[in-house]
N, C-alpha and C. Protein backbone atom coordinates (compact mmCIF):
# COMPACT_ATOMS: atom_id res chain seq x y z
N UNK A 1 -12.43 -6.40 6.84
CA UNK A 1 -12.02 -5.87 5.55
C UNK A 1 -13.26 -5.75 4.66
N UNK A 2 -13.50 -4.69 4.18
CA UNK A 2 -14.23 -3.96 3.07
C UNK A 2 -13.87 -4.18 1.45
N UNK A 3 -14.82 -4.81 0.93
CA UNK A 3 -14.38 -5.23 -0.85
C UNK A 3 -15.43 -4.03 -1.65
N UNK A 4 -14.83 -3.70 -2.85
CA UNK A 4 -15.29 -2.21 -3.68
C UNK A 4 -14.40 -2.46 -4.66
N UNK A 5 -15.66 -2.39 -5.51
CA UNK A 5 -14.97 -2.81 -7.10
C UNK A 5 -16.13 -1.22 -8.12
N UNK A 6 -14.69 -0.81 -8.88
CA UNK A 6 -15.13 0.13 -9.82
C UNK A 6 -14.51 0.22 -11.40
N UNK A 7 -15.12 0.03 -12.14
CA UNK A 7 -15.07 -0.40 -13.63
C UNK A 7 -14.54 1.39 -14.04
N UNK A 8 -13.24 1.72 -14.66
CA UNK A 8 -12.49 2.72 -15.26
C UNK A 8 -13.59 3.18 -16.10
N UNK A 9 -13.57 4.44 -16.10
CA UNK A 9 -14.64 5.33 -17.27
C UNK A 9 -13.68 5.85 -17.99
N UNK A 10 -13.98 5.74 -19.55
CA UNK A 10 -13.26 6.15 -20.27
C UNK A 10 -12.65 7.62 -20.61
N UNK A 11 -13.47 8.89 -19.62
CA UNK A 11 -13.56 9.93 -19.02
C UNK A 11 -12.28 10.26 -18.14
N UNK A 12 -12.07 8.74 -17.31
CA UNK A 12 -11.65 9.16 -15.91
C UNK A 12 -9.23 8.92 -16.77
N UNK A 13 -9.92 8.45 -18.12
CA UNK A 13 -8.03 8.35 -18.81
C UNK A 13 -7.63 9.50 -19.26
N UNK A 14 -6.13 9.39 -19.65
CA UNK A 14 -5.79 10.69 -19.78
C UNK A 14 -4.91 10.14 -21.12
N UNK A 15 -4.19 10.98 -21.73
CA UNK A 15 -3.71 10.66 -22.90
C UNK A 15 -3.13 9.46 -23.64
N UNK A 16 -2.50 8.65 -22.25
CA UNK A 16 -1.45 7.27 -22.55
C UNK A 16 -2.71 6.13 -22.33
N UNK A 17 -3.73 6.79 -21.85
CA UNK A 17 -4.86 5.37 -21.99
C UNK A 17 -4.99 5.14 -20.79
N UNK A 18 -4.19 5.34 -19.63
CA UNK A 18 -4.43 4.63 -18.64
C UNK A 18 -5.12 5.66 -17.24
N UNK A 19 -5.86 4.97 -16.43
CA UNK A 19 -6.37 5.81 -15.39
C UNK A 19 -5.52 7.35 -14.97
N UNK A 20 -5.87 8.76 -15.02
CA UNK A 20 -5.19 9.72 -14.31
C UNK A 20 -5.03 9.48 -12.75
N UNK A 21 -3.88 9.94 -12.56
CA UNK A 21 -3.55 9.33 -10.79
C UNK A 21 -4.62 10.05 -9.76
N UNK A 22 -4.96 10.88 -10.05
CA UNK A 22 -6.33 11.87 -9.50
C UNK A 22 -7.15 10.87 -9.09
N UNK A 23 -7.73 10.24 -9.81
CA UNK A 23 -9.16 9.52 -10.05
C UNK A 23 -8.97 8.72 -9.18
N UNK A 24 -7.80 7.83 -8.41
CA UNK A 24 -7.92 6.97 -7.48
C UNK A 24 -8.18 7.73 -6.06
N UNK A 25 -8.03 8.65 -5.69
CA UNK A 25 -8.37 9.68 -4.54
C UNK A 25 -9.64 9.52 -4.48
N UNK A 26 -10.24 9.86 -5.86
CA UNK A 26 -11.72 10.22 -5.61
C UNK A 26 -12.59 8.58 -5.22
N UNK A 27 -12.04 7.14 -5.91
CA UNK A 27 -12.28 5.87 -6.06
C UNK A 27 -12.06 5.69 -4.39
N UNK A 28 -11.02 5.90 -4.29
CA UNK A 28 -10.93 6.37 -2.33
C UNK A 28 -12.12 6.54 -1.52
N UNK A 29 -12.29 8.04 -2.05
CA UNK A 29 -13.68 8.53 -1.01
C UNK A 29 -14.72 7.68 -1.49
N UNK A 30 -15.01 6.86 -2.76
CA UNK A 30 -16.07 6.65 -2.89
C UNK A 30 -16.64 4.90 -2.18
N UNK A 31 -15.05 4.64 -2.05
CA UNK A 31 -15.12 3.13 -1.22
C UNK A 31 -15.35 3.37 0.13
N UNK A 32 -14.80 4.61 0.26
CA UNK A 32 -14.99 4.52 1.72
C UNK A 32 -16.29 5.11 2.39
N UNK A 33 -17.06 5.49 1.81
CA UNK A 33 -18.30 5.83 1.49
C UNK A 33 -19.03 4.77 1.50
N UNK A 34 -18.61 3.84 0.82
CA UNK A 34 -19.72 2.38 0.56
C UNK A 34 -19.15 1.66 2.17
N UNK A 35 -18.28 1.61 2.81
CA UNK A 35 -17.61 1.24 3.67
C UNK A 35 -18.10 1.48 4.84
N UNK A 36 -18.78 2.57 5.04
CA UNK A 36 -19.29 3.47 6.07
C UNK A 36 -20.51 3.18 6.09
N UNK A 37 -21.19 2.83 4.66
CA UNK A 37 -23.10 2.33 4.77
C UNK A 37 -22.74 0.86 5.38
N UNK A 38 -21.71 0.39 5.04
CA UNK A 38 -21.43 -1.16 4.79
C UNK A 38 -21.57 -1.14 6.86
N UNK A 39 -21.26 -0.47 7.16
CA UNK A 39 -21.10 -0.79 8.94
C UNK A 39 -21.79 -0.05 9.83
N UNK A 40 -22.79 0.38 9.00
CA UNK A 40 -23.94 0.91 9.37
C UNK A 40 -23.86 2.54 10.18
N UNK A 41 -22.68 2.82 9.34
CA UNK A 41 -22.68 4.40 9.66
C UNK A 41 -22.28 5.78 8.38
N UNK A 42 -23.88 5.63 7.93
CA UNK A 42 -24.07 6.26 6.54
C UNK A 42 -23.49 7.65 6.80
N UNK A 43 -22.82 8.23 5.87
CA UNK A 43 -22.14 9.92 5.92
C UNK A 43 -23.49 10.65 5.70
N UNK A 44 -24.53 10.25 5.33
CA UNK A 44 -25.52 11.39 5.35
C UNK A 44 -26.61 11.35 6.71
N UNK A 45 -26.37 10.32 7.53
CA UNK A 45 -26.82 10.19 8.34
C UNK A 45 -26.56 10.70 9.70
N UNK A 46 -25.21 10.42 9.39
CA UNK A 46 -23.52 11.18 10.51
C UNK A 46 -23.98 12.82 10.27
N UNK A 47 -24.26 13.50 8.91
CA UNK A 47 -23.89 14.88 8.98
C UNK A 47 -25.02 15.33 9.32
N UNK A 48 -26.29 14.53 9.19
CA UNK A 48 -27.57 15.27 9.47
C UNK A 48 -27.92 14.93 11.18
N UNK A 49 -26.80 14.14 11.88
CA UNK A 49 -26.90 14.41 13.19
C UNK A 49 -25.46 15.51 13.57
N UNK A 50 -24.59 16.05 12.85
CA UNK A 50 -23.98 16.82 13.03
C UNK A 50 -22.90 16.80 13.08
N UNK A 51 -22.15 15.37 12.61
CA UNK A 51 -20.89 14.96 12.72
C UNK A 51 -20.78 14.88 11.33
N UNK A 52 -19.12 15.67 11.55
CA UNK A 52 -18.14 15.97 9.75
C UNK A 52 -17.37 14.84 10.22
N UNK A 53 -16.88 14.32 8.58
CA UNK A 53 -15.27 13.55 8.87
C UNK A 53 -14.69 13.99 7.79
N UNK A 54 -13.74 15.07 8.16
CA UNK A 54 -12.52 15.95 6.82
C UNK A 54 -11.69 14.57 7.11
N UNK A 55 -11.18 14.67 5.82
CA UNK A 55 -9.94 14.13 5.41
C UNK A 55 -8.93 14.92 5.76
N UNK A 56 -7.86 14.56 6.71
CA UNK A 56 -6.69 15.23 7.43
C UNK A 56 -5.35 14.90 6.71
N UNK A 57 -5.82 13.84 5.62
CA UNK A 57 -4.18 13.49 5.01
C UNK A 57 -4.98 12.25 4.22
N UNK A 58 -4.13 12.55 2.88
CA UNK A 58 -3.89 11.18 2.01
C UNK A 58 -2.76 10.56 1.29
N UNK A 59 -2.44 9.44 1.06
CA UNK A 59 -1.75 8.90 0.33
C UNK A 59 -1.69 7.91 -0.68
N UNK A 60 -1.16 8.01 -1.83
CA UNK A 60 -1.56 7.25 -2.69
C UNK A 60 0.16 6.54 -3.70
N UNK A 61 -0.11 5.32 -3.47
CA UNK A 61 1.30 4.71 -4.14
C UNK A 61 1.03 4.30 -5.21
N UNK A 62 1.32 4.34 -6.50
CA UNK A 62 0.56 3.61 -7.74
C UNK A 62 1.54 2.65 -8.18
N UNK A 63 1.14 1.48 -8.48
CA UNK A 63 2.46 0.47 -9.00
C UNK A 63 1.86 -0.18 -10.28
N UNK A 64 0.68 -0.67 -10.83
CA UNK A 64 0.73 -0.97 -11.73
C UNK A 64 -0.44 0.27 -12.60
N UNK A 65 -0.71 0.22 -13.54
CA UNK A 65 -2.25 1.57 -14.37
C UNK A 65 -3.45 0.43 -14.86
N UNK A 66 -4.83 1.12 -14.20
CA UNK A 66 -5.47 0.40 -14.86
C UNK A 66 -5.91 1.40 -15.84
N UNK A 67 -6.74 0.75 -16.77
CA UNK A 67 -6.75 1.67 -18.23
C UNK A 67 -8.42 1.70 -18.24
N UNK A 68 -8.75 1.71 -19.37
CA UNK A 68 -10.71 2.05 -19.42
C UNK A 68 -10.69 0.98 -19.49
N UNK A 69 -11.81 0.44 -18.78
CA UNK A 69 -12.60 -0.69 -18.81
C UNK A 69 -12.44 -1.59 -18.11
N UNK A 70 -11.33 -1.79 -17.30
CA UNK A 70 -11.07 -2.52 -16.44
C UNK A 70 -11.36 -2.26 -15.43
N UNK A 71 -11.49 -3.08 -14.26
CA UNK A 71 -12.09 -3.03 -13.26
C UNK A 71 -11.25 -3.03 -11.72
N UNK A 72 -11.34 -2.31 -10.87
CA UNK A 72 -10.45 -2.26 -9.91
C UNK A 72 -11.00 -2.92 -8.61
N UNK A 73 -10.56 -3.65 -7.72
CA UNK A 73 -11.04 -4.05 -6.66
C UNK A 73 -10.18 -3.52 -5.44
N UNK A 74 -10.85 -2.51 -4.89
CA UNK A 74 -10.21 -1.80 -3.85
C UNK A 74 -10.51 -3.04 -2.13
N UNK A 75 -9.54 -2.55 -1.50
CA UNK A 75 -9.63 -3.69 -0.21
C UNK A 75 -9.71 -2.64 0.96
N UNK A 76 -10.09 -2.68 1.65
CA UNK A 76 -10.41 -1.30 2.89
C UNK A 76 -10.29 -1.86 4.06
N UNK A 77 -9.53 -1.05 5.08
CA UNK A 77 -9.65 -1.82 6.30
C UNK A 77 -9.14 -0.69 7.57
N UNK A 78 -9.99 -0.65 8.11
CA UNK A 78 -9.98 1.01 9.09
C UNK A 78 -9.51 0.57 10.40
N UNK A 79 -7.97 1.08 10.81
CA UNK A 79 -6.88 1.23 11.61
C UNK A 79 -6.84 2.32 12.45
N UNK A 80 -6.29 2.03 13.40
CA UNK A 80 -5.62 3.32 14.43
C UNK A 80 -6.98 4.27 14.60
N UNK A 81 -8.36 3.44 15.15
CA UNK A 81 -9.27 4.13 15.83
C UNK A 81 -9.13 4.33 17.04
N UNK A 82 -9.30 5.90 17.82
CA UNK A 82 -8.85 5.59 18.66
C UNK A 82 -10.60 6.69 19.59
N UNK A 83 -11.29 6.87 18.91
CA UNK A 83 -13.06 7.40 18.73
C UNK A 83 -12.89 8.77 18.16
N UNK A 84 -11.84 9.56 18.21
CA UNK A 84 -11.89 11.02 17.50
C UNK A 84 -11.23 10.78 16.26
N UNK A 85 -10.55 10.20 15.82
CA UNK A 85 -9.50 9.77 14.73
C UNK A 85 -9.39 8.17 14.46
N UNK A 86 -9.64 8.31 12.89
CA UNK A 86 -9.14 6.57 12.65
C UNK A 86 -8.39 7.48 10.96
N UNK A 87 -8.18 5.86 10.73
CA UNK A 87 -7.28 5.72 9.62
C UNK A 87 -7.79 4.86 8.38
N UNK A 88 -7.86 4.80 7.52
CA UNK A 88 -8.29 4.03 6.12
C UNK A 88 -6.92 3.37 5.48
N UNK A 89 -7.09 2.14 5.12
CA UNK A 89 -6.09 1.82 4.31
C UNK A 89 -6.79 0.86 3.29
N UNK A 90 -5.92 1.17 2.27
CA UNK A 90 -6.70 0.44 0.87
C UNK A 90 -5.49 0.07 -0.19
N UNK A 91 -5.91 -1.11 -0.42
CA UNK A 91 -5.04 -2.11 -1.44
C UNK A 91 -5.93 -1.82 -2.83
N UNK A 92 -5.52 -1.61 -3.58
CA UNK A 92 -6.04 -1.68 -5.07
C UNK A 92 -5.42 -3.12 -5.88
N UNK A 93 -6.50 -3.82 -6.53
CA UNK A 93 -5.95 -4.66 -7.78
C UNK A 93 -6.66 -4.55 -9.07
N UNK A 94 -6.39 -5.25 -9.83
CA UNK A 94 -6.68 -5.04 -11.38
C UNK A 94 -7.29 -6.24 -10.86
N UNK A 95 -8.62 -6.14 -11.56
CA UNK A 95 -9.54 -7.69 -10.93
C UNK A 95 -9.30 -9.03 -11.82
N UNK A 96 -8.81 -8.00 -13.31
CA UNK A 96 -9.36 -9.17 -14.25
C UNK A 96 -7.58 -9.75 -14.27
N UNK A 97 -6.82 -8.92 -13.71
CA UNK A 97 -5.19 -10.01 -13.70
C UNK A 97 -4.79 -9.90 -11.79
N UNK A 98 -5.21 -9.59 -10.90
CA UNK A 98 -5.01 -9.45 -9.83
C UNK A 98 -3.73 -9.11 -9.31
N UNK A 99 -2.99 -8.02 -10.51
CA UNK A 99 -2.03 -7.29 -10.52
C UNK A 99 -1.94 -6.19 -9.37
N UNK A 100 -1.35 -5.85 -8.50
CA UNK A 100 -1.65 -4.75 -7.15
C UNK A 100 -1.44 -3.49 -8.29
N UNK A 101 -1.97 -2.45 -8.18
CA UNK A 101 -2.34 -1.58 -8.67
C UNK A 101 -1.91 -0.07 -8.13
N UNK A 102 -2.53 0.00 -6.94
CA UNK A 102 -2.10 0.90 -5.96
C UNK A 102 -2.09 0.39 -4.23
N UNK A 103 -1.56 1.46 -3.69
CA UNK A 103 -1.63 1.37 -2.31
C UNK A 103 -2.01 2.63 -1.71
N UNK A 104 -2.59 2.62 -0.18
CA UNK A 104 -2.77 3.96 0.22
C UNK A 104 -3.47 4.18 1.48
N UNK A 105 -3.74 5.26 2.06
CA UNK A 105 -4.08 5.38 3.16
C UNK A 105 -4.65 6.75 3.33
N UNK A 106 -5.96 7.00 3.93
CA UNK A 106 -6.34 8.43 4.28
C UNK A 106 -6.15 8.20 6.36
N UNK A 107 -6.33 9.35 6.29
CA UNK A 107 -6.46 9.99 7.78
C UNK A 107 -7.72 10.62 7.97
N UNK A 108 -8.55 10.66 9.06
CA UNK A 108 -9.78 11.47 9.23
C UNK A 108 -9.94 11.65 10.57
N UNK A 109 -11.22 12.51 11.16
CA UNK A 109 -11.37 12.82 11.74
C UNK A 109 -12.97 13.31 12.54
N UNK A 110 -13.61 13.08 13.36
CA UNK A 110 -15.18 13.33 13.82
C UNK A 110 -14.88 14.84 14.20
N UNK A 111 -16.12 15.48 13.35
CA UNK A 111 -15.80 16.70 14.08
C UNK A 111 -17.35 17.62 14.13
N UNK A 112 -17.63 18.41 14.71
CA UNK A 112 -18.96 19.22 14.65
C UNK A 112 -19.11 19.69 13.62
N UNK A 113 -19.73 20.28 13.40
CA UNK A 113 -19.70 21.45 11.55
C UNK A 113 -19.07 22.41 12.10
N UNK A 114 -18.74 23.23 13.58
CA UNK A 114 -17.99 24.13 13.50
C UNK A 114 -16.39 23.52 13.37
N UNK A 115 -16.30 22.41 13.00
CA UNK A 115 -14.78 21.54 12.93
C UNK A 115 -14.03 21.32 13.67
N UNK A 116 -14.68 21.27 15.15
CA UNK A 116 -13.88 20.58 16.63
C UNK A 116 -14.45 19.92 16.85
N UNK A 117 -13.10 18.68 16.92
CA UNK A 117 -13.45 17.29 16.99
C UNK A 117 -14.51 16.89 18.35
N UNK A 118 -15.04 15.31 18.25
CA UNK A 118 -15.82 15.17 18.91
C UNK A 118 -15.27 13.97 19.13
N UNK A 119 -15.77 13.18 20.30
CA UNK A 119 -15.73 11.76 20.84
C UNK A 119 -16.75 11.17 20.23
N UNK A 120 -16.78 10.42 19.56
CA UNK A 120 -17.73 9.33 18.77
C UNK A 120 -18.74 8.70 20.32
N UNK A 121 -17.59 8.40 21.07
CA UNK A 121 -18.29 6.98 22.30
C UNK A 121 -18.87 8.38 23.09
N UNK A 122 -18.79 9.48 23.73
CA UNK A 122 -19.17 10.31 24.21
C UNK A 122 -20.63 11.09 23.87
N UNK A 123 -20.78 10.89 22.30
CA UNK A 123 -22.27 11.53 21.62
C UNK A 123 -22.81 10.90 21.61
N UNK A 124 -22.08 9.81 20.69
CA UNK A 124 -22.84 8.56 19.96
C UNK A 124 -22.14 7.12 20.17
N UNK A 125 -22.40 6.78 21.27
CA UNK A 125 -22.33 5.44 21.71
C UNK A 125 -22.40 4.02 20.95
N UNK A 126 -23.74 4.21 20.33
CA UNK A 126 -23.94 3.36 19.51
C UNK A 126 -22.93 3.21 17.86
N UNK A 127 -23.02 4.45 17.49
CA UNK A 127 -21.96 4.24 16.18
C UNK A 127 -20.68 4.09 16.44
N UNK A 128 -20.39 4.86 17.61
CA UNK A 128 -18.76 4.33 18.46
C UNK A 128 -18.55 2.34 18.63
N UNK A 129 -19.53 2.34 19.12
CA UNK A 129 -19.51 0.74 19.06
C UNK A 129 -19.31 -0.05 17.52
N UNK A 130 -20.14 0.35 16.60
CA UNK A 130 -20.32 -0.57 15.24
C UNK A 130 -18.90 0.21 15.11
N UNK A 131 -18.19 1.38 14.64
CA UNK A 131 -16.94 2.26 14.44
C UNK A 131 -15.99 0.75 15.22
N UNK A 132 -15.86 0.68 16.17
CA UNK A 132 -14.83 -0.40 17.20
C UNK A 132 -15.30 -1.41 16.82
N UNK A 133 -15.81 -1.71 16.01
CA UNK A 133 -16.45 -3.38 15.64
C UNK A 133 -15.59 -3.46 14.09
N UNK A 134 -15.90 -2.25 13.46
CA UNK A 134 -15.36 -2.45 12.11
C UNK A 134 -14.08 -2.53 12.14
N UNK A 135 -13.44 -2.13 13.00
CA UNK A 135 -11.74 -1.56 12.99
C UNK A 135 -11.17 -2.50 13.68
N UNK A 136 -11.93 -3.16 14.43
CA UNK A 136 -11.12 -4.61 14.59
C UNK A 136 -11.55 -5.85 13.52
N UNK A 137 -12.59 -5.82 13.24
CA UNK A 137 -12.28 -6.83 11.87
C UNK A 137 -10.85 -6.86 10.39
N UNK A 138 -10.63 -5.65 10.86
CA UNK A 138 -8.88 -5.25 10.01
C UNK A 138 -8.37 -6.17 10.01
C-alpha cells in the first residue's frame, strides 16, 4: 500500500466551499503517479521506452467533502495485475479528522504509442517484476 497526501487549493472549490468532485480524478492520477516513481517505474521513463498506460475506466464514490485547506490522505493499492492490465484502488481520508472521504478505482492498461497492448514480463522483465512485487504488497 501506497500513502499520498494533498492539501485542497482554494482554486480546486467550487461555490459551497468544498472540493469540486472533478479534482479527486485528477488527485487520482497524481497519486498514482507518485505510486509508480514510488516502485520504481517512473511514467516518463515507461513512455520514453515506449510504453503508454491509458486509463480504461474510473470510479469515484464521494462520502464525506474536503474543503480548502485541508488535507487528504489518499491510500493506493494496485490489484488484478495480470502484466497487460492492472487495477488501482484508492481510499481517501480527511487527515486532520480521519473521516473516509472518498472511494475509487481506475483501470489501465500497457500499451505501445500505437495503443496495442503489450506484455510488461515479455519487453520488460525487469519492471514486470518490481509491477508483481508492488501488487502483491496490496
Amino acid at each position: 500500500m501506497y500513502t499520498f497526501e494533498r492539501t485542497a487549493k482554494y482554486y480546486e472549490t467550487d461555490q459551497m466551499g468544498i472540493v469540486h468532485h472533478s479534482n479527486y480524478i485528477r488527485w487520482f492520477e497524481e497519486a498514482r503517479i507518485e505510486l509508480m516513481n514510488h516502485v520504481g517505474l517512473p511514467y516518463r521513463q515507461m513512455e520514453e521506452n515506449g510504453i503508454l498506460i491509458p486509463v480504461l475506466g474510473v470510479t469515484c464514490n464521494y462520502k464525506h467533502p474536503i474543503r480548502f485547506d485541508e488535507t487528504i490522505v489518499l491510500e493506493l493499492k494496485i490489484r488484478n495485475y495480470n502484466g497487460v492490465r492492472f487495477e488501482v484502488v484508492y481510499t481517501g481520508r480527511q487527515k486532520e479528522t480521519g473521516l473516509l472521504s472518498c472511494t475509487g478505482v481506475s483501470q489501465h492498461c500497457f500499451t505501445t504509442p500505437a495503443l496495442k497492448p503489450i506484455r510488461l514480463k515479455q519487453h520488460f522483465p525487469i519492471w514486470h517484476e518490481a509491477f508483481e512485487r508492488a501488487a502483491a504488497e496490496a
